[in-house]
Protein backbone atom coordinates (compact mmCIF):
# COMPACT_ATOMS: atom_id res chain seq x y z
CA UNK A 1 -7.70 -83.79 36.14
CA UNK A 2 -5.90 -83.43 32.42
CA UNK A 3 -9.23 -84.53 31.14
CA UNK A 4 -11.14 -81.89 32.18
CA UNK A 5 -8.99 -79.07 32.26
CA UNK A 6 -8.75 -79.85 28.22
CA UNK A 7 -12.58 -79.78 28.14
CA UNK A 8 -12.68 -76.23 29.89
CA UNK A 9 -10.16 -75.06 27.76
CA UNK A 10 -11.60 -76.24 24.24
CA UNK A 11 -14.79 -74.97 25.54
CA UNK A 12 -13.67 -71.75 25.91
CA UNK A 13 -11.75 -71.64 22.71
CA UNK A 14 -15.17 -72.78 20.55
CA UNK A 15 -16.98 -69.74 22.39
CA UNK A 16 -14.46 -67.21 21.97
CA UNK A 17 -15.70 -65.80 18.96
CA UNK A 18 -19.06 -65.92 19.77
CA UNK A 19 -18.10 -63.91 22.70
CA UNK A 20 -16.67 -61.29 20.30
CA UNK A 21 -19.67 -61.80 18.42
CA UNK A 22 -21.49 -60.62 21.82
CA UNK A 23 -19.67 -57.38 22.15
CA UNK A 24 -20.24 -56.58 18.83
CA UNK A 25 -24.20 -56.70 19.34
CA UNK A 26 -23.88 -55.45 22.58
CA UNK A 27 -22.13 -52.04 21.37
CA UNK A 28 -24.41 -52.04 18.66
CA UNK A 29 -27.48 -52.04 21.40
CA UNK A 30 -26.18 -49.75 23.00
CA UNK A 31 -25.71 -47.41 20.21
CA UNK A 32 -28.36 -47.83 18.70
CA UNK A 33 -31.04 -48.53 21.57
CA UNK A 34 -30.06 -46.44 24.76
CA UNK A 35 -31.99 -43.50 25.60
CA UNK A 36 -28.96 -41.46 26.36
CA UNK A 37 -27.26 -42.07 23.39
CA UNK A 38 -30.30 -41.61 21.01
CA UNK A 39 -30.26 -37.91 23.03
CA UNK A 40 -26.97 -37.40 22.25
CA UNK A 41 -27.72 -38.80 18.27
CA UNK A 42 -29.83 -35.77 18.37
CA UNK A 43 -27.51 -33.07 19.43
CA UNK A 44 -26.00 -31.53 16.37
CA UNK A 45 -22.13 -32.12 15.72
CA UNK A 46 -19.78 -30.25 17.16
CA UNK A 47 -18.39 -27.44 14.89
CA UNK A 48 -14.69 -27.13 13.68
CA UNK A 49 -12.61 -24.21 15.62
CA UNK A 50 -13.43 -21.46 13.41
CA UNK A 51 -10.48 -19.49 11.68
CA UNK A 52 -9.28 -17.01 14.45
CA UNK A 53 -10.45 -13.44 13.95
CA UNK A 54 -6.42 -11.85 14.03
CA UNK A 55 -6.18 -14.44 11.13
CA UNK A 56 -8.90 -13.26 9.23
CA UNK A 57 -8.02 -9.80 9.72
CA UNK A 58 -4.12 -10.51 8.77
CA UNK A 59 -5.71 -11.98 5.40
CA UNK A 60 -8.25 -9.25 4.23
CA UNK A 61 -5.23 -7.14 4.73
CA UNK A 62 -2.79 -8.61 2.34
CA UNK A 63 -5.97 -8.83 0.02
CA UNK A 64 -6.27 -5.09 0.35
CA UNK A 65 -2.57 -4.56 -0.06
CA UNK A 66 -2.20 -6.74 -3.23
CA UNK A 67 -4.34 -4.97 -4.63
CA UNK A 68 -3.23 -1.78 -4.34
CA UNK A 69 0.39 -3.47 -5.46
CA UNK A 70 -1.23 -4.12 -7.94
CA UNK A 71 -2.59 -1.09 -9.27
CA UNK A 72 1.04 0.39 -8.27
CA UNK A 73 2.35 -2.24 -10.67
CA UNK A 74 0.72 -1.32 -13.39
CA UNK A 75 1.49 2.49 -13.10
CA UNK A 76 4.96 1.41 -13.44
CA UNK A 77 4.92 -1.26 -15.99
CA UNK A 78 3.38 2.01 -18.16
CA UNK A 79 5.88 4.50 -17.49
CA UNK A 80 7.90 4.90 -20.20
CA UNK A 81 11.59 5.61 -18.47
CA UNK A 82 13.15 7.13 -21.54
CA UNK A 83 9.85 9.79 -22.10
CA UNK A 84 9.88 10.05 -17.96
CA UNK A 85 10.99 13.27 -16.31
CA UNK A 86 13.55 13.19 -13.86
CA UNK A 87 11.38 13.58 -11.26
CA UNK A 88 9.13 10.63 -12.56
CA UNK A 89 12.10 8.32 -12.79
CA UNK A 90 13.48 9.61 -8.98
CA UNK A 91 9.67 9.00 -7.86
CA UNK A 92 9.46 5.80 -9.62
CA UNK A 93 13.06 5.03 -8.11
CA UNK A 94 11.68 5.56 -4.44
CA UNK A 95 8.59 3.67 -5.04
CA UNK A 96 10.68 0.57 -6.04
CA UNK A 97 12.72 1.02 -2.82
CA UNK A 98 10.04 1.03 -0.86
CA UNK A 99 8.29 -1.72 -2.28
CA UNK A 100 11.12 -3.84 -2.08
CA UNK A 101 11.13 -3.85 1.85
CA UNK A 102 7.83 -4.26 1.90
CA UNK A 103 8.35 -7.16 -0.06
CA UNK A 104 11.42 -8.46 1.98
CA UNK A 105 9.20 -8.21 5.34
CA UNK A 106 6.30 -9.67 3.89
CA UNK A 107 8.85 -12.81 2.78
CA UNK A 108 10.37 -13.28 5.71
CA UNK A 109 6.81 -12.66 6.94
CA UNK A 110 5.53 -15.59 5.13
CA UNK A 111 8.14 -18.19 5.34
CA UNK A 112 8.18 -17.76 9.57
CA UNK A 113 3.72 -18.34 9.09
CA UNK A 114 4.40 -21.32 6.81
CA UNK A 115 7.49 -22.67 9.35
CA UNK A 116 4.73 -21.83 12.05
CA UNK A 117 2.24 -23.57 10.32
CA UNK A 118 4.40 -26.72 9.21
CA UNK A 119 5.29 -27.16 13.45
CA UNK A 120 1.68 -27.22 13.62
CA UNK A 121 1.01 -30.36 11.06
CA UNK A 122 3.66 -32.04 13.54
CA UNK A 123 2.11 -31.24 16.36
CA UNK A 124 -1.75 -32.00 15.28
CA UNK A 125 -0.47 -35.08 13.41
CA UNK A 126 1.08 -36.79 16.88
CA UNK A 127 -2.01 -35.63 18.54
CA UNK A 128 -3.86 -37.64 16.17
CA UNK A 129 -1.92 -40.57 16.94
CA UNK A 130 -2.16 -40.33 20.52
CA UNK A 131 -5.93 -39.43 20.18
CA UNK A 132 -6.11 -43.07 17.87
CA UNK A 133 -4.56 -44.71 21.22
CA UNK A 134 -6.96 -43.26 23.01
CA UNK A 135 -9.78 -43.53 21.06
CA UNK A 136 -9.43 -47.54 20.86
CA UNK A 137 -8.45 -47.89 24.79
CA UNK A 138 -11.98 -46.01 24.80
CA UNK A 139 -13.74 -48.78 22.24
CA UNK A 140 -12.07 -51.53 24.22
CA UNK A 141 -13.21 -50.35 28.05
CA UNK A 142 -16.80 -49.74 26.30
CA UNK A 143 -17.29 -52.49 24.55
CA UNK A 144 -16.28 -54.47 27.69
CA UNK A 145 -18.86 -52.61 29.32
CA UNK A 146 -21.17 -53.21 27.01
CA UNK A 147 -20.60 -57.17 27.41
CA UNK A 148 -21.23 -57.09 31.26
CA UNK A 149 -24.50 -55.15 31.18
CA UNK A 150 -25.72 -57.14 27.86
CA UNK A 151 -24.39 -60.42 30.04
CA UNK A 152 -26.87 -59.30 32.97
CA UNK A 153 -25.18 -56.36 35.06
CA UNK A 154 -21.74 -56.03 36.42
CA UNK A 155 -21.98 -58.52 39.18
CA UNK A 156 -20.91 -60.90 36.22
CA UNK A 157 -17.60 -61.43 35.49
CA UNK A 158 -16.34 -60.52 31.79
CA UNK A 159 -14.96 -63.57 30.94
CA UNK A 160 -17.75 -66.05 31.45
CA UNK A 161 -17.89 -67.12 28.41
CA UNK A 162 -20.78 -69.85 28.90
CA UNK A 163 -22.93 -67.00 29.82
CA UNK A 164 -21.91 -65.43 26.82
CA UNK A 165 -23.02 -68.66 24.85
CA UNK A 166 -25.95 -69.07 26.24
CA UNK A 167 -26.85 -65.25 25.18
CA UNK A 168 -25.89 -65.89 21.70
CA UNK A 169 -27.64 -69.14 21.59
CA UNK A 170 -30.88 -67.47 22.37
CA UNK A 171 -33.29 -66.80 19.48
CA UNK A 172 -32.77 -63.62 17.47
CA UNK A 173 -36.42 -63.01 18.44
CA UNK A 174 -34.98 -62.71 22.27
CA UNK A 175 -32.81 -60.85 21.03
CA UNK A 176 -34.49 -58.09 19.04
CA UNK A 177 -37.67 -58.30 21.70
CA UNK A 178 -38.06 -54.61 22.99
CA UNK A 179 -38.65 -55.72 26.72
CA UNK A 180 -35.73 -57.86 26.77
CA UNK A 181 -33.48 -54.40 25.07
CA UNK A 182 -35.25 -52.56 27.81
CA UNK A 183 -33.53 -54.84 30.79
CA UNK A 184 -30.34 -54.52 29.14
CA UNK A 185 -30.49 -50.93 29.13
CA UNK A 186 -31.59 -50.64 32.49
CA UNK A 187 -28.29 -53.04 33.63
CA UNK A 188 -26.25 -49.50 32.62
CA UNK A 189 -24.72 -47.66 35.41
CA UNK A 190 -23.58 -44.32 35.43
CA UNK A 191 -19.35 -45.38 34.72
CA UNK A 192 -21.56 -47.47 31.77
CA UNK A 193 -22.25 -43.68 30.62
CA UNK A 194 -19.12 -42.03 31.62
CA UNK A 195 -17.37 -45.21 29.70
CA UNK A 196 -20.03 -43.60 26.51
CA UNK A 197 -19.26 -39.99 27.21
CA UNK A 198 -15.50 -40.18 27.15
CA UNK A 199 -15.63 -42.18 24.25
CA UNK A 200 -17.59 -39.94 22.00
CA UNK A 201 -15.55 -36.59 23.20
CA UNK A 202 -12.56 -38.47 22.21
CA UNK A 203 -14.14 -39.07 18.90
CA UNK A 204 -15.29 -34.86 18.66
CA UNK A 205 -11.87 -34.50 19.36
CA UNK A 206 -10.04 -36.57 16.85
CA UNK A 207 -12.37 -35.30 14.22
CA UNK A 208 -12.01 -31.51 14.91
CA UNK A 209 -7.69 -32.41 15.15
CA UNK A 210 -7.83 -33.68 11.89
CA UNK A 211 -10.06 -30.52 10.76
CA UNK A 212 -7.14 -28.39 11.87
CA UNK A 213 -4.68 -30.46 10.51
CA UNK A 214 -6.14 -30.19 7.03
CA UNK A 215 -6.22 -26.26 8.00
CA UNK A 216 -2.54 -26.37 8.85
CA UNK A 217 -1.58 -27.97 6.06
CA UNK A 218 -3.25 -25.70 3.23
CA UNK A 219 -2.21 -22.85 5.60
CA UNK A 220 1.57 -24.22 5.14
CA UNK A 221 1.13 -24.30 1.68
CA UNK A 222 -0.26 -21.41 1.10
CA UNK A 223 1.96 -19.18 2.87
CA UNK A 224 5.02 -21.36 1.24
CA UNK A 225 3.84 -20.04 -2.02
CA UNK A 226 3.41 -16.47 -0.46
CA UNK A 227 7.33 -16.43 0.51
CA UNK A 228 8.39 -18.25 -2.48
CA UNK A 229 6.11 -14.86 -4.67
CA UNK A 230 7.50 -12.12 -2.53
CA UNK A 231 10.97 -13.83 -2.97
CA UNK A 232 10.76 -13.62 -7.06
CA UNK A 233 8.93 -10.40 -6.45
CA UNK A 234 11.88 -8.95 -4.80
CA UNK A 235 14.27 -10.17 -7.92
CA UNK A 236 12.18 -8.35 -10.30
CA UNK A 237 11.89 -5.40 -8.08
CA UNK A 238 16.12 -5.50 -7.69
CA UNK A 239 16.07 -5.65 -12.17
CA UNK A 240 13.73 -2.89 -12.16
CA UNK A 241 15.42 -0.81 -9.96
CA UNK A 242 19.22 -1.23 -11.57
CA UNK A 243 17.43 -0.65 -15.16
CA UNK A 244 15.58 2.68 -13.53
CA UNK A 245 18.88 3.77 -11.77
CA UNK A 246 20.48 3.05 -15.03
CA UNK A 247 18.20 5.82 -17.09
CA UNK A 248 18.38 8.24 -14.63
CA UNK A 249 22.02 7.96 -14.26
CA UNK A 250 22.36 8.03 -18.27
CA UNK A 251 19.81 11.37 -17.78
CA UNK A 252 21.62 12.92 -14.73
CA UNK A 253 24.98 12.56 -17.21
CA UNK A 254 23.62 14.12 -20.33
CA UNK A 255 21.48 16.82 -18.52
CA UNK A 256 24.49 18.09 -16.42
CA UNK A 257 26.47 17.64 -19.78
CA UNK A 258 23.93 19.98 -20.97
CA UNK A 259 23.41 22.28 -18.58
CA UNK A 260 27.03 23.37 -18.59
CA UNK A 261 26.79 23.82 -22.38
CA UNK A 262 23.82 26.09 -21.89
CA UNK A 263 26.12 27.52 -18.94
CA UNK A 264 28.41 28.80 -21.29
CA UNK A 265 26.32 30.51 -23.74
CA UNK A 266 24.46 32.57 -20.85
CA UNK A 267 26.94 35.72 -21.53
CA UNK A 268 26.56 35.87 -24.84
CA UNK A 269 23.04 34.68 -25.22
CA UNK A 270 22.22 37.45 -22.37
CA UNK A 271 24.30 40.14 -24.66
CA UNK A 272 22.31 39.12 -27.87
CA UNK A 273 18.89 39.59 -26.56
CA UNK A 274 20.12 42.99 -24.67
CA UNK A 275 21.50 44.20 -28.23
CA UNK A 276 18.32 42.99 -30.21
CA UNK A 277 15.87 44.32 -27.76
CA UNK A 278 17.68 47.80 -27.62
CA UNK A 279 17.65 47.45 -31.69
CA UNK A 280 13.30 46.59 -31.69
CA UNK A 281 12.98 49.46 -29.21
CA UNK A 282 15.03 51.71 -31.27
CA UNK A 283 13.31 50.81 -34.10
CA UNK A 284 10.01 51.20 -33.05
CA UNK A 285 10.99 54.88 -31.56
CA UNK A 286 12.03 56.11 -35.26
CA UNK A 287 8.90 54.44 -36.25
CA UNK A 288 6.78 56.39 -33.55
CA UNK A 289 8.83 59.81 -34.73
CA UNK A 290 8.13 59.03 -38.25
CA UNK A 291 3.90 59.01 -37.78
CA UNK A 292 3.71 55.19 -38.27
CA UNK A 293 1.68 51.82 -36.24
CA UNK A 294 3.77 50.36 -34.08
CA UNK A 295 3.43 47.07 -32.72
CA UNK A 296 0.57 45.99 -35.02
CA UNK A 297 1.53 42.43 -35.84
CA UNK A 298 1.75 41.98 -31.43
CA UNK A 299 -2.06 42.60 -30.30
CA UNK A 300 -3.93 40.81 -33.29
CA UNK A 301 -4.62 37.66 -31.67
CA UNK A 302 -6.62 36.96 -27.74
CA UNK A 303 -4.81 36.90 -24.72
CA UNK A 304 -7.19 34.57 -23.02
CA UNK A 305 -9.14 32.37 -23.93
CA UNK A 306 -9.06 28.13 -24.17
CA UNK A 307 -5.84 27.12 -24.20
CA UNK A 308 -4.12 30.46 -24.09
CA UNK A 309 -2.86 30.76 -19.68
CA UNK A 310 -3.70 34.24 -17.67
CA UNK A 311 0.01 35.59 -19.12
CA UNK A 312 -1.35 34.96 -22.45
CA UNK A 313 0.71 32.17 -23.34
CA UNK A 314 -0.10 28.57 -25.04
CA UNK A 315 2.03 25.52 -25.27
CA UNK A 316 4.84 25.96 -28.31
CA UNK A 317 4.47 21.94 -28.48
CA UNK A 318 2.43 19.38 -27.79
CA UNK A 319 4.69 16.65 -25.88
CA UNK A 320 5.88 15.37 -22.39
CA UNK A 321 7.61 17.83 -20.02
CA UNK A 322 11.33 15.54 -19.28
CA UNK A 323 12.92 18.34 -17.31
CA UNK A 324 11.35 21.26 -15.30
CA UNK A 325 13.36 24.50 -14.48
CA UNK A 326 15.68 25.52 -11.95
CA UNK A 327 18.81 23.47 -10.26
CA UNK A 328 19.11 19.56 -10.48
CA UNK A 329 22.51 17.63 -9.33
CA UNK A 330 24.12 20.60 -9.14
CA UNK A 331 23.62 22.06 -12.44
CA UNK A 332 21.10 25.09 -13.29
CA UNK A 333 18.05 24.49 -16.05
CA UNK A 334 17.50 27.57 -17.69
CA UNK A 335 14.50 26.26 -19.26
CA UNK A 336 11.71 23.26 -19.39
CA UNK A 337 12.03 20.22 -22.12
CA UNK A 338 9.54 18.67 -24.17
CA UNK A 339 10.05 15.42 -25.53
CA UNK A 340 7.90 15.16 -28.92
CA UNK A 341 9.40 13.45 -31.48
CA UNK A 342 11.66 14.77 -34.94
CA UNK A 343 9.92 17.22 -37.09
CA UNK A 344 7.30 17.99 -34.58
CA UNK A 345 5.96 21.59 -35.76
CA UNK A 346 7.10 23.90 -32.93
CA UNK A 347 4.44 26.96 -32.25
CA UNK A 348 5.22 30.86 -30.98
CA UNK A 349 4.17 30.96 -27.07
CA UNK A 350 2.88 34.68 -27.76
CA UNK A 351 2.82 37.24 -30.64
CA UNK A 352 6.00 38.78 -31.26
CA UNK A 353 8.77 39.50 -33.71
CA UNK A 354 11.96 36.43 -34.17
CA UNK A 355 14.99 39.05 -32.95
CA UNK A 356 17.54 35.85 -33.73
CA UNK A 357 17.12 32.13 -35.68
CA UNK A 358 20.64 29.99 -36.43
CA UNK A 359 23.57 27.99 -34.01
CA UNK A 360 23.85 29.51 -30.65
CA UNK A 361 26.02 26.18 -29.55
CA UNK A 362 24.55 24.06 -26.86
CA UNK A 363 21.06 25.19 -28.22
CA UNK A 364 21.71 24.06 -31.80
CA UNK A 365 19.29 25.69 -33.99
CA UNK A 366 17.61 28.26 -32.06
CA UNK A 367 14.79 30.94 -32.02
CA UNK A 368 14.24 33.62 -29.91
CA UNK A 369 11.58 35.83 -30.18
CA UNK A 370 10.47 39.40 -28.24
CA UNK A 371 7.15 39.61 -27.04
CA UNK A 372 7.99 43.31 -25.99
CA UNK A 373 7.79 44.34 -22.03
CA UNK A 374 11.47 42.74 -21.97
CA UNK A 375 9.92 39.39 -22.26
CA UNK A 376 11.56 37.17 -24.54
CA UNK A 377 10.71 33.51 -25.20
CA UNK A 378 13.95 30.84 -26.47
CA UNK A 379 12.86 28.04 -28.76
CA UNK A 380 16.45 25.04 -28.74
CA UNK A 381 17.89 21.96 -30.25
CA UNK A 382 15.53 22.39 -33.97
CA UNK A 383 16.61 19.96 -36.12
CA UNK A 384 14.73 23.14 -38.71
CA UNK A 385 14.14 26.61 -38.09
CA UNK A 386 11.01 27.67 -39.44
CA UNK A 387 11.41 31.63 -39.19
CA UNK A 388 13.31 34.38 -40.06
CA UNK A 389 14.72 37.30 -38.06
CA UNK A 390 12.37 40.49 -37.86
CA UNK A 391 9.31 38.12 -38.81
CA UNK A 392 6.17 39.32 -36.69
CA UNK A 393 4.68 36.29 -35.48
CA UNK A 394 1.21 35.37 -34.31
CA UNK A 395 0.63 33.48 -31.50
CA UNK A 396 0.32 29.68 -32.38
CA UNK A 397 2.71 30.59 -35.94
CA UNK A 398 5.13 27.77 -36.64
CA UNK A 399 8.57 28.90 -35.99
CA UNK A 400 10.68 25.77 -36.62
CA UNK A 401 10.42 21.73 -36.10
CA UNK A 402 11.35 19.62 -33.02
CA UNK A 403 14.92 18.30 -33.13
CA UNK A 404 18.25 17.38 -30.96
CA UNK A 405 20.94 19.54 -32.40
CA UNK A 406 23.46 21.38 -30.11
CA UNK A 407 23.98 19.15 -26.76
CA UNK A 408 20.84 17.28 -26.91
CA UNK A 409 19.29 14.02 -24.87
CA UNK A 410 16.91 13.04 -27.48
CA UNK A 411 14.22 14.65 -30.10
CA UNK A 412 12.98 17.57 -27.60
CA UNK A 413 12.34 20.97 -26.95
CA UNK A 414 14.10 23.33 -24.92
CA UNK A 415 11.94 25.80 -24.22
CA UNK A 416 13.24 28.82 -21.91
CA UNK A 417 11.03 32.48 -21.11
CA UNK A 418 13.26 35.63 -20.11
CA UNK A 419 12.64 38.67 -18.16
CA UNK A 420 15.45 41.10 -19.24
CA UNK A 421 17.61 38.53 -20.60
CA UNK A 422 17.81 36.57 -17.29
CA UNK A 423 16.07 33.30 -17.50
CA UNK A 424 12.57 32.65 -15.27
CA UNK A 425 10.48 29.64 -14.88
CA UNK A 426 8.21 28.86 -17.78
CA UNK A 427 6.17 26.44 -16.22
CA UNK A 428 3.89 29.46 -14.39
CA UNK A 429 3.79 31.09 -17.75
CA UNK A 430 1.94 28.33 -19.55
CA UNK A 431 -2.02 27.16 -19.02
């Protein structure tokens, strides 16, 4: 009995691998030599899951908004907050507000894609390992079937391994012969093909999981990055907006500063032009009386024309308006300013004759000059008057220079048009 249960036993041992060695070139048969799975050799792959069309859409959207960020970007990075009007700075100010909770929402947009995205790489990565399981319980159950059909159908049991022998001991031309591959093949059954079948979908499957896993992760770190931009983004947005706030609170101070300055020259300023208007029209009475021209030196030049607006008027200086007319933060603006910078060669609006030059307090050096009708035109903060009282001017004539005398905020003009001494809006005046 010991005696030949220890000859059964080494026998098996010596063909053991040769029994491996039959599964091998089974599974390779019937990979390689089985109608059905030369058919399926012939079917294209399956294709990867295609990125989802909400995804696609979310994407070309941020493209499109970037770029007009960007454009919006630039537009700031050129405005030049201490030549920017007040209205240019409160614009800019609201632009940076908004920006920054669109930028807050598209961080907090980001970072919940990327967390999204990151539970995704755990979840594809176990179903990779699973799928792995699976995939090699799928090798093992085919290869076994493999064995029985290549060892003569599957009336024979799996582990005879003399059969087995006796297959491998045959010559390779037995093997190879195309009549004997053809018997083999016809030993399949159908759970032979369902053993095939299940074993290639679980190898589609593994290979489009780890398709969407490299997806996931490049989505992950991709939209990392995103929150990680929109985060700094929102810094600078916070420094720009304390440095804009910062101007226009400096601007808001001086202009209000200034504005009650002007306030308190209104009376007197109002009283000067009614005296030196009364004065012109006297004088030009006695003239009329007396047989002579009046008004000569007031028609020579056009009243329309390039340049020159429907009221007859042309810029006094070439600059940036700062301030426009009317009340801001609580204050009235008699007038418009120009920034333009020291010494800049002020010009008269419209022909007339200078009816005042010298201090007039919060205007520093001033001009005024009559244009006749009871329209008067106020020329503030020279840092040099140009003119002299009773000079007829033509339009364009340099009256004075650009300065910041009087209560100033900066090299500009201060440029005011009156209707009976009471101040209007220039703005309408001009081309």
């Amino acid at each position: 009995m010991t005696g030949p249960h220890r000859t059964t036993r080494s026998s098996r041992s010596r063909l053991g691998p040769r029994a491996w060695i039959a599964v091998a070139c089974a599974a390779g048969l019937l990979f390689t030599g089985s109608p059905a799975a030369l058919a399926r050799r012939a079917r294209p792959p399956r294709p990867a899951k295609p990125v989802s069309d909400l995804e696609r859409q979310r994407d070309d959207a941020r493209r499109q908004r970037d770029e007009a960020r960007a454009k919006a970007e630039q537009v700031r990075r050129d405005l030049d907050l201490a030549q920017a009007s007040e209205s240019e700075l409160e614009k800019h100010l609201e632009q940076i507000a908004a920006d920054l909770v669109d930028r807050q929402a598209e961080a907090v947009d980001a970072q919940a894609d990327a967390d999204q995205a990151a539970a995704s790489v755990v979840k594809i990565t176990a179903d990779i390992a699973a799928l792995k399981v699976e995939l090699a319980h799928r090798k093992e159950i085919f290869n076994r079937r493999a064995v029985m059909a290549y060892m003569g159908g599957e009336g024979r049991p799996l582990d005879d391994w003399a059969l087995a022998g006796q297959l491998l001991s045959m010559p390779a031309a037995d093997l190879t012969d195309a009549a004997r591959r053809t018997e083999i093949m016809k030993g399949l059954s159908q759970q032979d093909n369902d053993a095939y079948d299940r074993l290639i979908e679980t190898q589609d499957e593994l290979a489009r999981d780890e398709v969407a896993l490299t997806a996931a992760r490049d989505r992950a770190k991709r939209r990392s990055a995103d929150a990680q931009a929109a985060v700094q983004a929102v810094a600078l947005l916070k420094k720009d907006q304390e440095k804009a706030k910062a101007v226009l609170d400096q601007r808001i101070t001086e202009l209000t500063a200034e504005a009650d300055a002007l306030a308190a020259e209104q009376t007197k300023l109002e009283d000067l032009i009614r005296q030196r208007q009364a004065a012109l029209e006297a004088a030009r009475r006695a003239r009329e009386a007396a047989g002579q021209a009046v008004g000569d030196g007031l028609s020579r030049l056009p009243k329309a024309g390039a340049g020159v607006s429907p009221s007859g008027f042309i810029w006094p200086v070439q600059g940036v308006l700062t301030s426009g007319f009317g009340p801001r933060w609580g204050r009235m603006h008699t007038g418009i300013d120009i920034a333009a910078p020291s010494g800049t060669p002020i010009h008269a609006a419209k022909a007339g004759e200078v009816i005042f030059t010298g201090w007039l307090g919060g205007y520093g050096n001033a001009v005024i000059v009559d244009h006749g009708d009871g329209i008067a035109t106020l020329y503030g903060h020279q840092s040099r008057i140009g003119s002299t009282e009773g000079q007829i001017l033509n339009q364009g004539d340099v009256l004075g220079f650009v300065g910041t005398t009087g209560h100033s905020t900066g090299n500009h003009l201060h440029f005011e048009v009156r209707i009976d001494t009471k101040p209007v809006n220039p703005r309408p005046y001009l081309p």
